[in-house]
Structure formats: structure tokens, C-alpha cells
N, C-alpha and C. Protein backbone atom coordinates (compact mmCIF):
# COMPACT_ATOMS: atom_id res chain seq x y z
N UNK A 1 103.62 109.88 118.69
CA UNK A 1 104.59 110.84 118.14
C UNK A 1 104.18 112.24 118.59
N UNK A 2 105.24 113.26 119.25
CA UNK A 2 104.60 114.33 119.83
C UNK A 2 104.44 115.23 118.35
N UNK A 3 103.17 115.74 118.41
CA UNK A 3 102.56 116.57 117.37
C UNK A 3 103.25 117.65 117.51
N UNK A 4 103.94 118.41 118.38
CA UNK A 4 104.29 119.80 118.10
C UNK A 4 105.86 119.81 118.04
N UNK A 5 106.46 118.42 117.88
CA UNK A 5 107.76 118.11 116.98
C UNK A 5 107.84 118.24 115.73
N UNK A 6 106.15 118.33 115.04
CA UNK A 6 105.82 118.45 113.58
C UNK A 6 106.66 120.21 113.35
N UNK A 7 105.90 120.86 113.92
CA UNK A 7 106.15 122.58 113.42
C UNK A 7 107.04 123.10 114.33
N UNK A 8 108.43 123.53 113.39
CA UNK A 8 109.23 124.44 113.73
C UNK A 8 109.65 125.59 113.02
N UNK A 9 110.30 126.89 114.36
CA UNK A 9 110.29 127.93 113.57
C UNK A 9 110.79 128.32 112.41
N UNK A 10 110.57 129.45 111.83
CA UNK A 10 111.37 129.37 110.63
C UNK A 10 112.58 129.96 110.81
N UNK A 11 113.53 129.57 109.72
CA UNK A 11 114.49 130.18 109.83
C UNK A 11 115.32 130.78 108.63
N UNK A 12 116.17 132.09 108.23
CA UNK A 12 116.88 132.24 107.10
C UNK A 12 117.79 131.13 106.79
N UNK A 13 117.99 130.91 105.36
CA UNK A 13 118.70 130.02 105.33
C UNK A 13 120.60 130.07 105.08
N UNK A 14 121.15 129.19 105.36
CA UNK A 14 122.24 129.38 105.48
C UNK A 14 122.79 128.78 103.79
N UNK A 15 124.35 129.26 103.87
CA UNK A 15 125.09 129.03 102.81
C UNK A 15 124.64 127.91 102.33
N UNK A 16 124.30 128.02 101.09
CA UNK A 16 123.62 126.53 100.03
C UNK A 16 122.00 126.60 99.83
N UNK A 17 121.60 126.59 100.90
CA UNK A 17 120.16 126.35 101.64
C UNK A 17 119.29 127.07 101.01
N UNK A 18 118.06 126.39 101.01
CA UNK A 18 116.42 127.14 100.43
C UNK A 18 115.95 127.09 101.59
N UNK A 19 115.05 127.87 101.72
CA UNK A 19 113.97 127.78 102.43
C UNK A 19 112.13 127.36 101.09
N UNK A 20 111.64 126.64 101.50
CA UNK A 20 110.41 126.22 100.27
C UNK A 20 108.91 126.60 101.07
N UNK A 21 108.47 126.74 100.22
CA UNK A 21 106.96 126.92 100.87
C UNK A 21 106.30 125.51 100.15
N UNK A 22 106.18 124.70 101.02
CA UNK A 22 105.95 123.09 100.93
C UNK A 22 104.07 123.45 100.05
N UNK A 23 104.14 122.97 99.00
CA UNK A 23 103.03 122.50 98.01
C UNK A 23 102.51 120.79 98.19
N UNK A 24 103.37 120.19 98.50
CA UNK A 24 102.54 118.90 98.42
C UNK A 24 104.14 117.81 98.99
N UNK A 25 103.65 117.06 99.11
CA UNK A 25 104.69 116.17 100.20
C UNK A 25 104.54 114.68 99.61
N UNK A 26 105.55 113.49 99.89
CA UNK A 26 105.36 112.16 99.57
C UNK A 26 105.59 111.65 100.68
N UNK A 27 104.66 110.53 101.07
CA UNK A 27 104.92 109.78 102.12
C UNK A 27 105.50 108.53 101.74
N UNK A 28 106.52 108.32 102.38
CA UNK A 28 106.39 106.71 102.08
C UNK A 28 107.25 105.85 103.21
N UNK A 29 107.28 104.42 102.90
CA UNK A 29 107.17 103.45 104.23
C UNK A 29 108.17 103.90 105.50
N UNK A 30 109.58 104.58 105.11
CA UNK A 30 110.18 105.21 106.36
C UNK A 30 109.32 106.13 107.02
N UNK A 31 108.46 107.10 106.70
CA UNK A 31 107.19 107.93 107.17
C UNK A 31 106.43 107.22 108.38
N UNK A 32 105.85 105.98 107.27
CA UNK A 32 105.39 105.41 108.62
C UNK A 32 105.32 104.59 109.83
N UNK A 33 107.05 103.96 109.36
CA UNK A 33 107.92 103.49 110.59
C UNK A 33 107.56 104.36 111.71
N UNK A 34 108.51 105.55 111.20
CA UNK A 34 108.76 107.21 112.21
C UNK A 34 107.63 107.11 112.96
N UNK A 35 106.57 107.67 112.33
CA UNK A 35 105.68 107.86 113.38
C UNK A 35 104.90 107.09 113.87
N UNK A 36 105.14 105.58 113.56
CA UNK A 36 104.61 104.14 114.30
C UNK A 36 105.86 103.96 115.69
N UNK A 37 106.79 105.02 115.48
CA UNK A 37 107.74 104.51 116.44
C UNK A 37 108.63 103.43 116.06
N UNK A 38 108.61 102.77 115.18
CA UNK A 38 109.35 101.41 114.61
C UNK A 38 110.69 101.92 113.91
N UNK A 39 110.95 103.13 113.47
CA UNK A 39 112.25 103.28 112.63
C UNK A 39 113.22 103.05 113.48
N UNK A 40 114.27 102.25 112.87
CA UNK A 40 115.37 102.42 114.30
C UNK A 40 116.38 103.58 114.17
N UNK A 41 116.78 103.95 115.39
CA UNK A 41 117.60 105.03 115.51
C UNK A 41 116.67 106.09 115.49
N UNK A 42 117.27 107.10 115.03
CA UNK A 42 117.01 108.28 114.92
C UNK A 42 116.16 109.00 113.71
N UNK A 43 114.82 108.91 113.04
CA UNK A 43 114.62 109.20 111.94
C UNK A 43 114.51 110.67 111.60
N UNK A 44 114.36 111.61 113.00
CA UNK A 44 113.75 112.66 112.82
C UNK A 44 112.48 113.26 112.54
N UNK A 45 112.07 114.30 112.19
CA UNK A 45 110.99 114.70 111.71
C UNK A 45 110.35 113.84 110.45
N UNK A 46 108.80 113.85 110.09
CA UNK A 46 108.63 112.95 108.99
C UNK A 46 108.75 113.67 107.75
N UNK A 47 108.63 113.40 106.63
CA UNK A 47 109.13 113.85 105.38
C UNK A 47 110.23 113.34 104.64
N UNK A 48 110.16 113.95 103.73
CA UNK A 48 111.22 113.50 102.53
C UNK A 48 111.22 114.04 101.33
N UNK A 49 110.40 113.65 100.30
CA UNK A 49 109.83 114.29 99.33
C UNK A 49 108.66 114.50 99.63
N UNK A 50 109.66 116.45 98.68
CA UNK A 50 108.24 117.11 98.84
C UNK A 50 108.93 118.39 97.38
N UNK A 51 107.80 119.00 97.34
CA UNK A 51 107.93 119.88 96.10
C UNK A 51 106.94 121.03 96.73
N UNK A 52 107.68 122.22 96.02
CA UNK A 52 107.12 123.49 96.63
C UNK A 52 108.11 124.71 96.01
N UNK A 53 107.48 125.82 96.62
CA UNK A 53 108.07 127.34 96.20
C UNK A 53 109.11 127.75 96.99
N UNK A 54 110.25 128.09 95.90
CA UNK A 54 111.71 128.64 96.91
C UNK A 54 111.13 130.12 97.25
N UNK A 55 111.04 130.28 98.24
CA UNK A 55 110.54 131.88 99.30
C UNK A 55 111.63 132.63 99.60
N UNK A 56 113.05 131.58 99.73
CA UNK A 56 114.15 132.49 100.31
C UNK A 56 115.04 131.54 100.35
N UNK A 57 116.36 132.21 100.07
CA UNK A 57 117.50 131.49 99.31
C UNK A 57 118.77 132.18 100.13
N UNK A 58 119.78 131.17 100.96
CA UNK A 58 121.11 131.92 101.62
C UNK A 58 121.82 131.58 100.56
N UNK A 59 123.19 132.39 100.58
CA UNK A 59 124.08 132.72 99.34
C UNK A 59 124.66 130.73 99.00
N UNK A 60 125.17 131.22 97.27
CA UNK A 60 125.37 130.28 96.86
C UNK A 60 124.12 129.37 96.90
N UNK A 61 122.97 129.39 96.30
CA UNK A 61 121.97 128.13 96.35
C UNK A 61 121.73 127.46 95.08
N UNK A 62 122.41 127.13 94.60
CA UNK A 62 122.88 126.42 93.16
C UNK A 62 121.83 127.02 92.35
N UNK A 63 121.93 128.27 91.79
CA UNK A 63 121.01 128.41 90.98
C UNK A 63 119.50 129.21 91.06
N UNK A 64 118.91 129.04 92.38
CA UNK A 64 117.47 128.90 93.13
C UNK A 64 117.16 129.96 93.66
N UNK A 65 116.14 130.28 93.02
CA UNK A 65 115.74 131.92 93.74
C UNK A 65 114.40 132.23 94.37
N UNK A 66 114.22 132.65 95.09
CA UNK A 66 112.33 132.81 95.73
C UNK A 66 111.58 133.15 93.98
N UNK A 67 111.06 132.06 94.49
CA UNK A 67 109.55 132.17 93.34
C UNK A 67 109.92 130.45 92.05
N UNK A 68 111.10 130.00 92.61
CA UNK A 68 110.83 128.96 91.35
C UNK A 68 110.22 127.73 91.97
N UNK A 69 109.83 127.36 91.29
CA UNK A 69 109.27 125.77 91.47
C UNK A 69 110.08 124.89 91.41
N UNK A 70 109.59 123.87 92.86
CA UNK A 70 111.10 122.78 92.87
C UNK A 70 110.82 121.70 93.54
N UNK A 71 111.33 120.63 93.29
CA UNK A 71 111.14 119.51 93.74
C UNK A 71 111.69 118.43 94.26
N UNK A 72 112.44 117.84 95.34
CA UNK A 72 113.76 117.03 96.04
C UNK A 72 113.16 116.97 96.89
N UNK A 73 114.55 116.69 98.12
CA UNK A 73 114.35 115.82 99.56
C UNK A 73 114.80 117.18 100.10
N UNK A 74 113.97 116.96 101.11
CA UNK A 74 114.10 118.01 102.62
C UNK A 74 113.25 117.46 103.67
N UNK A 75 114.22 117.01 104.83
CA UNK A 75 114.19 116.65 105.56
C UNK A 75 112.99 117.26 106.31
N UNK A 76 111.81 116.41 107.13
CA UNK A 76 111.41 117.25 108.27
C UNK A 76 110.11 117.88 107.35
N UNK A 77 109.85 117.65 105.94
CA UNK A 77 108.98 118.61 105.37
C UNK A 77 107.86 117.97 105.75
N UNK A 78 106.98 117.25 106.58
CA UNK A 78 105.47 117.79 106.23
C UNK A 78 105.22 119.06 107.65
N UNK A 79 105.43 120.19 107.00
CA UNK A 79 105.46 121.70 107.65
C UNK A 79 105.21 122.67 106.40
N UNK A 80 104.58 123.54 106.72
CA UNK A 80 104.17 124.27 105.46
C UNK A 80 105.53 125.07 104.95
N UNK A 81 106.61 125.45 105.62
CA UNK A 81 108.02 126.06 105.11
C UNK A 81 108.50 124.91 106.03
N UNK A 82 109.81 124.53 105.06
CA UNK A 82 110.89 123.70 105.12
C UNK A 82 112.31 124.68 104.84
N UNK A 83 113.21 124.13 105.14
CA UNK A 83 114.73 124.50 104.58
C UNK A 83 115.65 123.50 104.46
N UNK A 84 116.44 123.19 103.67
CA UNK A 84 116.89 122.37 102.97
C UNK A 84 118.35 122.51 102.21
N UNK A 85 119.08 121.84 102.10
CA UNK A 85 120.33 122.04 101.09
C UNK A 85 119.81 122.40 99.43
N UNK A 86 120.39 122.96 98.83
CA UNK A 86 119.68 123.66 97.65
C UNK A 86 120.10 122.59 96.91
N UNK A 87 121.12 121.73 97.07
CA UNK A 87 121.73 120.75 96.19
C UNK A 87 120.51 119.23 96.06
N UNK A 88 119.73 119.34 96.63
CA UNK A 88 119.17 118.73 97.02
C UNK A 88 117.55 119.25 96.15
N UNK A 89 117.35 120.30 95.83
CA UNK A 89 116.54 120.05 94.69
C UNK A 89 116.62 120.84 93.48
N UNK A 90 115.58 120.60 92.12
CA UNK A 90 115.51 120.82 91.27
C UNK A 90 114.44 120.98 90.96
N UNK A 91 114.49 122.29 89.66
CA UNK A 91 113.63 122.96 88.93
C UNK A 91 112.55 122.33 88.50
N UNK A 92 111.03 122.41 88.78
CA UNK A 92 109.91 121.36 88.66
C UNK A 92 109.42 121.51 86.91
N UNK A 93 109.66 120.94 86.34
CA UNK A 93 108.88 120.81 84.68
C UNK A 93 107.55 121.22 85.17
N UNK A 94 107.43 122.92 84.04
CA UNK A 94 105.93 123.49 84.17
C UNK A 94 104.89 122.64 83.33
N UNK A 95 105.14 121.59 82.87
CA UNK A 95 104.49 120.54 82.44
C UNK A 95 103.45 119.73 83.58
N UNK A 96 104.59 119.70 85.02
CA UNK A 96 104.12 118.68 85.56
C UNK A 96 103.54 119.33 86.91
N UNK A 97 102.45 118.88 87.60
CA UNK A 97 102.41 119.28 88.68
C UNK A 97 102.86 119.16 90.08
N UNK A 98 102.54 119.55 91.45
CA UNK A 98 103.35 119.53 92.45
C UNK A 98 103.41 118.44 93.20
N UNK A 99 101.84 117.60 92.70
CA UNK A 99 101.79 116.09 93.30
C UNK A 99 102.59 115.13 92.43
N UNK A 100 102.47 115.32 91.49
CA UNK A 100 103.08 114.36 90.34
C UNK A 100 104.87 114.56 90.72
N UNK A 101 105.38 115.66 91.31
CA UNK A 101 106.78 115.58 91.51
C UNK A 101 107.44 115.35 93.00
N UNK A 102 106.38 114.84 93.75
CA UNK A 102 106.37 114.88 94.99
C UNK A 102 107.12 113.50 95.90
N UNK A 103 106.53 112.56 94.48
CA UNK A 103 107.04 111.07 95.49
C UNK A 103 107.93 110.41 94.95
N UNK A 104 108.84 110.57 94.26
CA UNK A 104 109.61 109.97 94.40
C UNK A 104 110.98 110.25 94.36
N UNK A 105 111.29 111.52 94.78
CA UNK A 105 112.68 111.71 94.86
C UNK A 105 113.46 110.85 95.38
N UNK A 106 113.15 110.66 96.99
CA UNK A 106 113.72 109.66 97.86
C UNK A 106 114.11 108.44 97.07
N UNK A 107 113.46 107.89 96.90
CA UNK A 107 113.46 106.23 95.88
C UNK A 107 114.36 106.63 94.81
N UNK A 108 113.99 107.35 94.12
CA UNK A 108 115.38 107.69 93.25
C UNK A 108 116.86 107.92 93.20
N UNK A 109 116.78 108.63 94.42
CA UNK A 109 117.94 109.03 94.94
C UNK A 109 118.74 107.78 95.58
N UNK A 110 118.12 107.01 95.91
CA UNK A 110 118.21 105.62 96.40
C UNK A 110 119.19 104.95 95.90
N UNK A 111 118.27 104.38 94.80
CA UNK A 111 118.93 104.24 93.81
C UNK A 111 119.88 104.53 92.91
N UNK A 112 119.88 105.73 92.21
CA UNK A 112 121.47 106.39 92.06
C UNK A 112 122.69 106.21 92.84
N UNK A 113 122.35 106.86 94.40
CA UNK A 113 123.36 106.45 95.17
C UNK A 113 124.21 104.63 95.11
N UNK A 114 122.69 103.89 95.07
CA UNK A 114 123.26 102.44 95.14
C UNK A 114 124.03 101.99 94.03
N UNK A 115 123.22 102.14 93.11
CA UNK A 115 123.38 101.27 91.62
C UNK A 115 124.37 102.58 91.19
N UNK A 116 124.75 103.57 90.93
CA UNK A 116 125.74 104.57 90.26
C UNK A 116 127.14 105.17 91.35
N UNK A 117 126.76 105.53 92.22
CA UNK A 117 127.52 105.78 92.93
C UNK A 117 128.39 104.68 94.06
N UNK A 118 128.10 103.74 94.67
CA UNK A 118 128.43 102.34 95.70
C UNK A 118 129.19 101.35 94.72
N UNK A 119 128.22 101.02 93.99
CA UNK A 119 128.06 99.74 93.01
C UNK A 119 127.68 100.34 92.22
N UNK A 120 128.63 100.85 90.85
CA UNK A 120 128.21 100.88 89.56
C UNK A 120 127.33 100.20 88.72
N UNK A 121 126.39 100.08 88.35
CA UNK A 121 125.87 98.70 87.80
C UNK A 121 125.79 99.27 85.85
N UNK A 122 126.66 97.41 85.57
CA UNK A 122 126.74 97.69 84.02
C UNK A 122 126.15 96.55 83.23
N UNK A 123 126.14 97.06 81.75
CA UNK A 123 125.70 96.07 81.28
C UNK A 123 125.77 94.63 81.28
N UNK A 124 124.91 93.13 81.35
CA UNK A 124 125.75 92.42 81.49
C UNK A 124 125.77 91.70 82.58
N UNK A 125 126.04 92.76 83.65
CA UNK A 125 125.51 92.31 85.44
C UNK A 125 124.16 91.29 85.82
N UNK A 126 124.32 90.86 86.78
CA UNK A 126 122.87 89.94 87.13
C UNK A 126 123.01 90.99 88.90
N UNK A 127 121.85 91.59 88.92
CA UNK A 127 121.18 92.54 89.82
C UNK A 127 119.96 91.41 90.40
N UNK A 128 120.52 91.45 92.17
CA UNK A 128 119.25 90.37 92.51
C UNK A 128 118.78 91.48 93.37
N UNK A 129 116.99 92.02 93.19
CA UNK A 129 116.35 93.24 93.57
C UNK A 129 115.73 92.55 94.25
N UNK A 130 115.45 92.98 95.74
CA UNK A 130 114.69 91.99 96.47
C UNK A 130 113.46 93.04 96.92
N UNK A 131 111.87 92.45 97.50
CA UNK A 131 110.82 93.65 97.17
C UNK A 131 110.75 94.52 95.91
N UNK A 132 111.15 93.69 94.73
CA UNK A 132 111.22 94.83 94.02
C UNK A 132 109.94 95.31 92.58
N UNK A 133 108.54 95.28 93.88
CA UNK A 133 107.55 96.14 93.70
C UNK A 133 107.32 97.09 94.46
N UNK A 134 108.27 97.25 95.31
CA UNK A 134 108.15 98.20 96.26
C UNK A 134 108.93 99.63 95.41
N UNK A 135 108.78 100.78 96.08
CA UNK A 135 109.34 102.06 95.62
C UNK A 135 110.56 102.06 94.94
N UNK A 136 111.20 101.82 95.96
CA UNK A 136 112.94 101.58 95.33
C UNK A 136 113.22 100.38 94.58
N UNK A 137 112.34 99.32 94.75
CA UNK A 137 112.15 98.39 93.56
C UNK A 137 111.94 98.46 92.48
N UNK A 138 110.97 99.23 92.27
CA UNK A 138 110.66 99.09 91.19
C UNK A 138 111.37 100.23 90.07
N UNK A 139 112.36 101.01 91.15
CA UNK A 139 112.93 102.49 90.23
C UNK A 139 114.11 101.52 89.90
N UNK A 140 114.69 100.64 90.95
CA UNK A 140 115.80 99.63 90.62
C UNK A 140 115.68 98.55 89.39
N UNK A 141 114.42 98.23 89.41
CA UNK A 141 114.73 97.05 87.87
C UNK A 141 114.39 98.18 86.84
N UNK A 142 113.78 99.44 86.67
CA UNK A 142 114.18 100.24 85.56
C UNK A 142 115.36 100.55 85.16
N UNK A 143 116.45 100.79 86.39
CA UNK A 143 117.59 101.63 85.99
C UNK A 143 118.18 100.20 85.59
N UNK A 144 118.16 99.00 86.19
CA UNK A 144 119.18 98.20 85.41
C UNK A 144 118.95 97.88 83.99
N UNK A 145 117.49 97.67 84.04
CA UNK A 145 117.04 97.57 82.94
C UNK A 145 117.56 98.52 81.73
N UNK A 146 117.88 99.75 82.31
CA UNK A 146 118.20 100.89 81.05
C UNK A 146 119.61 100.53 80.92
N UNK A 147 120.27 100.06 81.78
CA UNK A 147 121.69 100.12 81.79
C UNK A 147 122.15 98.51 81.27
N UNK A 148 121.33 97.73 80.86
CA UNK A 148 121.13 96.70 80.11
C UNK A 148 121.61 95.67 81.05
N UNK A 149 121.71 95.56 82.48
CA UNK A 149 121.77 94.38 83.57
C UNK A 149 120.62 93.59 83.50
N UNK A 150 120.90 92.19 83.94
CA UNK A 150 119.89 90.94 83.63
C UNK A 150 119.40 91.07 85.51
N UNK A 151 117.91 91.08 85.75
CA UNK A 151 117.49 91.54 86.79
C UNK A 151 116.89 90.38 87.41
N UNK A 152 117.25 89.80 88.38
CA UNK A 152 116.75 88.29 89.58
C UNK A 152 115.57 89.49 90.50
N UNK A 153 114.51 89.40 90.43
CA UNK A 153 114.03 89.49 91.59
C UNK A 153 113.04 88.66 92.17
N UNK A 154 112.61 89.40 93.78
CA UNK A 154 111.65 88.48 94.64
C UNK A 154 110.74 89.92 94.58
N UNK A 155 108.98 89.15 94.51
CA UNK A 155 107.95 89.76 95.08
C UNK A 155 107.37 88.62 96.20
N UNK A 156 106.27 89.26 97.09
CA UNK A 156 105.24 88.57 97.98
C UNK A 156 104.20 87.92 97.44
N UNK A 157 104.02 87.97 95.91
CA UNK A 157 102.58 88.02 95.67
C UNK A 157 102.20 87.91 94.56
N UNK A 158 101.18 87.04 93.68
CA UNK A 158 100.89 86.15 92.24
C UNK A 158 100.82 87.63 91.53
N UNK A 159 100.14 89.06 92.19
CA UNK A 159 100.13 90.28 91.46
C UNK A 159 101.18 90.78 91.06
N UNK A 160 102.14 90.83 92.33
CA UNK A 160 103.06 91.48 92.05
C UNK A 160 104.15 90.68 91.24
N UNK A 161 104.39 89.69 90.86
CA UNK A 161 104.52 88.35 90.03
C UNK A 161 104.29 88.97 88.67
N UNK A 162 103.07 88.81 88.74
CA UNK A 162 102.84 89.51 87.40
C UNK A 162 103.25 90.84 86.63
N UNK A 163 102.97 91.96 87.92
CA UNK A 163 103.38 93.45 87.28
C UNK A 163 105.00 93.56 86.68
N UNK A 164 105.74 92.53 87.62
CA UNK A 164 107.05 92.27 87.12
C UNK A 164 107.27 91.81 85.76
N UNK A 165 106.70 90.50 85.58
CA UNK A 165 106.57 90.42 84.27
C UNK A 165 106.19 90.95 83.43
N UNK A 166 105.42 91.91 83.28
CA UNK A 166 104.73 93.14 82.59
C UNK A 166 105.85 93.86 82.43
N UNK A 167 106.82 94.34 83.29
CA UNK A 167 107.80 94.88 83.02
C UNK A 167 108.83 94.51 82.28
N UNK A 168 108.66 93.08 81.87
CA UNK A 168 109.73 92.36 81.42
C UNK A 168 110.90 91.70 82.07
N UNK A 169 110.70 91.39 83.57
CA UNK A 169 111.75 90.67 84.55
C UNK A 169 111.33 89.38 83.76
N UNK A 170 112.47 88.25 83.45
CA UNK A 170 112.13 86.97 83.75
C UNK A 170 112.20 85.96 84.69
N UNK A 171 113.30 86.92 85.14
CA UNK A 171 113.23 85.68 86.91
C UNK A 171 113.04 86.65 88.21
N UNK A 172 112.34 85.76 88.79
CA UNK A 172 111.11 86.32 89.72
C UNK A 172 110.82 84.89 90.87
N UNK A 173 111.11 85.29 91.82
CA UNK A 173 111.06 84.26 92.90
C UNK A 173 110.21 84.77 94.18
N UNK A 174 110.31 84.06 94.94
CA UNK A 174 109.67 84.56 96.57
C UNK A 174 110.26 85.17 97.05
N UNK A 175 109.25 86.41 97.85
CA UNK A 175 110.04 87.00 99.05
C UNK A 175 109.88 87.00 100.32
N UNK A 176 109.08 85.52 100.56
CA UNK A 176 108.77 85.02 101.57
C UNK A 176 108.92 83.57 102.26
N UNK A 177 109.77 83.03 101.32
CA UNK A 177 109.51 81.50 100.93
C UNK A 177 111.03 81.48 101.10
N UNK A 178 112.10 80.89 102.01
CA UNK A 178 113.60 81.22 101.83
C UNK A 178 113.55 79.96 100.69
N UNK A 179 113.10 78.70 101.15
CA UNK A 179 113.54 77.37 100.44
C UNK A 179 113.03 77.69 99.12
N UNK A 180 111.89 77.88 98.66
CA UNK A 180 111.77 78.29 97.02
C UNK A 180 112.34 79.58 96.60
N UNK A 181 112.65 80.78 97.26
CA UNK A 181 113.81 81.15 96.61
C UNK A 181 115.46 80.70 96.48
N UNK A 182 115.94 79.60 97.56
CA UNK A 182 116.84 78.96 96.95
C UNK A 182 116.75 78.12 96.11
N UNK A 183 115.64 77.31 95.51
CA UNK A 183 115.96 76.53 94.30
C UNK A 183 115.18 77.21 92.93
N UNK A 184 114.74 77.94 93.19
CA UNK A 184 114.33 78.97 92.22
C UNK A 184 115.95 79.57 91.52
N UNK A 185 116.35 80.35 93.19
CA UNK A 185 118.15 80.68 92.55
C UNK A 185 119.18 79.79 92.16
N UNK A 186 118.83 78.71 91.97
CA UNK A 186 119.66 78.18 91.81
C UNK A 186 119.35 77.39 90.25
N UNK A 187 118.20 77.41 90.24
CA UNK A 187 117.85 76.68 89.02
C UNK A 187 117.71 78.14 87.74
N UNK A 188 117.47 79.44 88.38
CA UNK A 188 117.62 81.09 87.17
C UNK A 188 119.25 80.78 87.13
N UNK A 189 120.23 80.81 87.63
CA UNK A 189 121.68 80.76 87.63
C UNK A 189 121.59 79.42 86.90
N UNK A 190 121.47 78.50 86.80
CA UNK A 190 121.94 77.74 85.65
C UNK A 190 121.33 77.90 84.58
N UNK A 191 120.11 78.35 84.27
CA UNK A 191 119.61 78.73 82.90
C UNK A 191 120.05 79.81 82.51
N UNK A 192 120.87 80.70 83.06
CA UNK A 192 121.54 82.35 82.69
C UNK A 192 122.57 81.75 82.66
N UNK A 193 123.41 80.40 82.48
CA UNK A 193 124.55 80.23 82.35
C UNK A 193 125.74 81.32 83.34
N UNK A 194 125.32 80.98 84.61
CA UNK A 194 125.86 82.53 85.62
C UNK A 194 126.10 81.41 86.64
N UNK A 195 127.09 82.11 87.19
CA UNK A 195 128.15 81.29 88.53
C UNK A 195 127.19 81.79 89.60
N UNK A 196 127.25 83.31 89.55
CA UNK A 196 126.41 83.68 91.08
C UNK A 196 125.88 85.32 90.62
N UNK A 197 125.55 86.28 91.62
CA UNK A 197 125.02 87.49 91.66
C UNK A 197 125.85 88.56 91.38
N UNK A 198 125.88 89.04 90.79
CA UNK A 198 126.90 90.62 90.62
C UNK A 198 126.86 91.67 91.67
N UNK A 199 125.53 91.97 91.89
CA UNK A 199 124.94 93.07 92.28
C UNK A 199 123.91 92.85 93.55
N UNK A 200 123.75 92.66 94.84
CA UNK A 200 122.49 92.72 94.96
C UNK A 200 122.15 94.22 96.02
């Protein structure tokens, strides 16, 4: 990955836009597609979430003024100044710090988009979460969970098996195994008294 694709100049920002003075950054598995070369298409610069100080603000920036603390997705951030759509983040709880608000916007946002915005997901629903100890997994069997959907998922692994159940999933299959997750699914669908999947 060419290193001096990392740092670019700065620039004022335009209508909406922050400019941040990057505090701390989240990596996660699209990160290290990108710079393994493996993402397909086009990923761009690496980053995503990150949290940091608004320095400079073009008109209209929902709110956001140099000097607040903030925390969302901006593209391209591991660079010490980023710029970004202002819609795109929010005011950091002086409770919390800059690492603690750093990783998981992305995954969240994920999610919202999927489960609220695509596919509504409601009470009631059977949500089949697949990896879902992974990032966006695991933000996904919370939100159904809050939204009172009955949650099918697959992990890799007797741990991750477990942490699920800790969470309170009861059906939990392979995510490596196609033939035991088909009679796994097929035998959770007749004990949920359920035809098929709502949601996946």
C-alpha cells in the first residue's frame, strides 16, 4: 500500500463539512482488507471511525464548531486532520473518552442502515445473523434483541457459541459447516413453530 496515499493536504471545508483534528481512530476488518490489498473495488484511504476535535467548520455544519468533541465516520482518517460530512458525526459524552468512542461507529451505522432503514426489523421477526460475533454481529443481535426479534445465528467457534449464549441467543449454528447449519435450520424452524427467515 503506497504510504504517502496515507497523508493529504489539508483543506477548508466545504458546505456541511468539518474538518477534525483526529484523537484516536478504529480499525477494523475492511482496514485490513485495504491495506492487504484484498478489498474489492475501490476502498480508498484506510479509516472509518475515528473521534477527534472540530478545528474548522464550512457553513451549515449541523451544529459543530472548532473546539467540540466528536465522534463518527470520516473517510480516509488515519491522518492527523481529516474532513468529513458534519452529518456524519456527533457530540462525544464528556463522560467518555476518545478511544472508548472510536470503534464503533461504522458497525453501528451498519446496522441502522440494515435493520431500520432497508429492512425494518420488528418485533416478532426471526433475524438469521450470520458471524454474529463479529462487529456488526454482535451490534445486530442487540438491536433485534431490543426491538424484541427472535435471533438464528451462526458463529465459528465452541467460544464464540458460548458468548452468544451469554447474550441470550438460543439458536446458534455453524458458520462453517453448510450441512449442520442446514439441519440445525431446519430443526430451530420447527421448534420456533416458523415457516422460514424474516430477516437475514
Amino acid at each position: 500500500f503506497p504510504y504517502t496515499t496515507l497523508f493529504r493536504s489539508r483543506r477548508q471545508p466545504d458546505q456541511g463539512e468539518v474538518e477534525l483534528r483526529v484523537r484516536s481512530i478504529g480499525l477494523n476488518f475492511r482496514d485490513v482488507l485495504n491495506v492487504m490489498g484484498m478489498y474489492p473495488g475501490d476502498p480508498g484511504n484506510p479509516g472509518g471511525d475515528c473521534a477527534g476535535t472540530v478545528t474548522a467548520a464550512g457553513p451549515s455544519p449541523a451544529g459543530l464548531c472548532p473546539g467540540h468533541d466528536v465522534f463518527g465516520i470520516a473517510w480516509g482518517c488515519l491522518q492527523t486532520y481529516v474532513t468529513t460530512n458534519a452529518l456524519l458525526m456527533v457530540e462525544k459524552p464528556k463522560a467518555w473518552d476518545f478511544d472508548q468512542m472510536a470503534a464503533w461507529s461504522v458497525t453501528f451505522a451498519t446496522v441502522e442502515e440494515s435493520f431500520q432503514e432497508l429492512v425494518p426489523v420488528v418485533a416478532g421477526e426471526r433475524v438469521l445473523i450470520h458471524a454474529a460475533t463479529g462487529g456488526v454481529g454482535l451490534v445486530a443481535v442487540q438491536f433485534a434483541q431490543r426491538v424484541g426479534a427472535t435471533v438464528f445465528a451462526t458463529a465459528g467457534s465452541p467460544n464464540k457459541v458460548d458468548h452468544l449464549r451469554a447474550m441470550g441467543v438460543k439458536y446458534i449454528t455453524s458458520s462453517r459447516d453448510g450441512a449442520k447449519f442446514e439441519e440445525d435450520m431446519k430443526r430451530f424452524l420447527r421448534e420456533d413453530n416458523a415457516e422460514g427467515i424474516d430477516v437475514v
